[in-house]
Protein backbone atom coordinates (compact mmCIF):
# COMPACT_ATOMS: atom_id res chain seq x y z
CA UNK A 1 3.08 -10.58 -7.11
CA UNK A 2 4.18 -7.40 -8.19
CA UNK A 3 7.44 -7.33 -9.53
CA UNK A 4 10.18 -4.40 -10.90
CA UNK A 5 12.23 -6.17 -13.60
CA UNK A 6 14.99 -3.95 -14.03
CA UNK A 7 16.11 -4.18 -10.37
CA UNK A 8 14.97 -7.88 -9.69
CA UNK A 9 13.13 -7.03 -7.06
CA UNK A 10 9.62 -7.51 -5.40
CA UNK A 11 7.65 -4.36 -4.61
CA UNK A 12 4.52 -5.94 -3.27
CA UNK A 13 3.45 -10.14 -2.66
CA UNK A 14 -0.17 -9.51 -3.29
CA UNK A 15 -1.59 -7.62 -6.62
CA UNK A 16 -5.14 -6.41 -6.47
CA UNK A 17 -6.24 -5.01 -10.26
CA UNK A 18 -8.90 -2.19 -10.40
CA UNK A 19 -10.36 -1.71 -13.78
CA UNK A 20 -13.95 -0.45 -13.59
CA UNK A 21 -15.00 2.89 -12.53
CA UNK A 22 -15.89 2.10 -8.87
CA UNK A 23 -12.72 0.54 -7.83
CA UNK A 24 -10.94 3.76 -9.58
CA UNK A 25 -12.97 5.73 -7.93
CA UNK A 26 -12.68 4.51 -4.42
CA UNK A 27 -9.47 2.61 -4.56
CA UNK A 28 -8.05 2.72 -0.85
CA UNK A 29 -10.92 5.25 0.88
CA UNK A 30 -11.37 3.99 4.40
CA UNK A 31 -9.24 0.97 4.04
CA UNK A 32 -7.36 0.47 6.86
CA UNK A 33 -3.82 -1.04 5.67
CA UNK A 34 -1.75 -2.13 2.20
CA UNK A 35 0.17 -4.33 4.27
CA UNK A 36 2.36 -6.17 1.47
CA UNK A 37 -0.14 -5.44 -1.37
CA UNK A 38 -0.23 -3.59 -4.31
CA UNK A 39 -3.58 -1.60 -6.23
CA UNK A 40 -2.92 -1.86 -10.08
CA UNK A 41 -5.97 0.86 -11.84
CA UNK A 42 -6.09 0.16 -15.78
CA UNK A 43 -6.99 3.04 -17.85
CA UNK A 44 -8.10 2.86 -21.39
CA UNK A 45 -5.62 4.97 -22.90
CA UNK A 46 -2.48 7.13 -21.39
CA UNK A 47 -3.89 10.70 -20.12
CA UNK A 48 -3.04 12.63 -16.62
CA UNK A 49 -3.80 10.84 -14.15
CA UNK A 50 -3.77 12.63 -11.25
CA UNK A 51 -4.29 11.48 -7.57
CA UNK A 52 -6.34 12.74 -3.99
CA UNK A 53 -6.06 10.89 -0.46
CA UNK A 54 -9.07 11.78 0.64
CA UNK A 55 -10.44 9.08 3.20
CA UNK A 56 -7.27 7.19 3.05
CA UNK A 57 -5.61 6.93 6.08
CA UNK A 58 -1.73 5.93 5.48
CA UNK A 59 0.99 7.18 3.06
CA UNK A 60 1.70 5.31 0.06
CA UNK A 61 4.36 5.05 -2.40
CA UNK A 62 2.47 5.43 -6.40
CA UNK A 63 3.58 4.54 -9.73
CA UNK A 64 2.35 5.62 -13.08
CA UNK A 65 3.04 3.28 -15.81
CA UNK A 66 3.00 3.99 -19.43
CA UNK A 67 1.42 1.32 -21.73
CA UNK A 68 4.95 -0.62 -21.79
CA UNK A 69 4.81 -1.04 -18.00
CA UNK A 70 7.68 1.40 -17.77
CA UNK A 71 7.67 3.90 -14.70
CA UNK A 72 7.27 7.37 -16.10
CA UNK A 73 6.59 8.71 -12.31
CA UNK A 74 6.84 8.07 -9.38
CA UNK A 75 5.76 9.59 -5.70
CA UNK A 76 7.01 8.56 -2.53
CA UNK A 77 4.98 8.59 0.69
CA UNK A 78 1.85 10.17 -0.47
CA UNK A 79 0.29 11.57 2.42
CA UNK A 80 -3.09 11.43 3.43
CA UNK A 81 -5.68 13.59 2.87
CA UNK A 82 -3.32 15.59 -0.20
CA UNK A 83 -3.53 15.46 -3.84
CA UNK A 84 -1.37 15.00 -6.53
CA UNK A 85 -0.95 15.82 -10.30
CA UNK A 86 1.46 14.28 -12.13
CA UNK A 87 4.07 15.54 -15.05
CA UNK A 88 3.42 12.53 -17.17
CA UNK A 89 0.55 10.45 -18.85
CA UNK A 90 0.32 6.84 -17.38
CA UNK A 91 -1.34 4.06 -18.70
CA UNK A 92 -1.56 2.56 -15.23
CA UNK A 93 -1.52 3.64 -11.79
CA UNK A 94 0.12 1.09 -9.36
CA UNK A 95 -0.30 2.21 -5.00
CA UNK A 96 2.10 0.58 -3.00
CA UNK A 97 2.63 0.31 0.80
CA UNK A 98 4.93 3.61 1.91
CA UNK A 99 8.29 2.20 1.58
CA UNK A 100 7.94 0.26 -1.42
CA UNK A 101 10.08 2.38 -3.53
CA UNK A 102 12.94 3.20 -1.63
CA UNK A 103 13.02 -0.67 -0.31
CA UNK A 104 13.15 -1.76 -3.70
CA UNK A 105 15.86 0.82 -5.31
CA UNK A 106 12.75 1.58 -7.83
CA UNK A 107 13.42 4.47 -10.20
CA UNK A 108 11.59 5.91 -13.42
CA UNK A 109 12.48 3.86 -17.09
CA UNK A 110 12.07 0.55 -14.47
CA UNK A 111 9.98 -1.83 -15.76
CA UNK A 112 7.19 -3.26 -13.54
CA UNK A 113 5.77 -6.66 -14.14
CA UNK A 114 2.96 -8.73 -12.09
CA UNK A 115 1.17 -12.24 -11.60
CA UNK A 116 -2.46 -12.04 -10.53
């Protein structure tokens, strides 16, 4: 489960965590639907992360994380087949099913926990 502490609420049901270089690297290319989960990518330090859709075939909503877990940005319905740099380094990248964010009341400085 996927959880943002600061507004008590749950963002995604299922968490899937990507930490080597071919699940960064592919992360949701030709996967059909999210549906209620959640993509967590791990980095090994905080850096740019920045983001394509290529291959993916529904918006999202993304998170970047600093190493606290706190949201430092935040994009809502990321649209396929775009790209996206972020302002801010992240420590993780969380992609959530478009909606996620808004549903949730999620803003940046929230803190974002999760259960495997």
């Amino acid at each position: 489960m996927l959880r943002n502490n600061t507004r008590k609420a749950i963002l995604a049901r299922d968490v899937e965590l990507c930490g080597d270089i071919l699940e960064k690297a592919t992360g949701l290319m030709f996967r059909r639907k999210l549906d209620d989960k959640a993509m967590v990518f791990v980095f090994d330090k905080e850096r740019t992360i920045g983001l394509h859709m290529l291959f993916v075939f529904q918006s999202i909503d993304v998170l970047w994380l600093d190493k606290d877990k706190r949201i430092v940005e935040l994009k809502e319905d990321f649209k396929p087949f775009t790209a996206y740099t972020p302002s801010n380094k992240a420590f993780y990248v969380v992609e959530l099913p478009s909606g996620a964010i808004k549903r949730s009341r999620t803003k940046i400085k929230d803190v974002i926990s999760w259960i495997l």
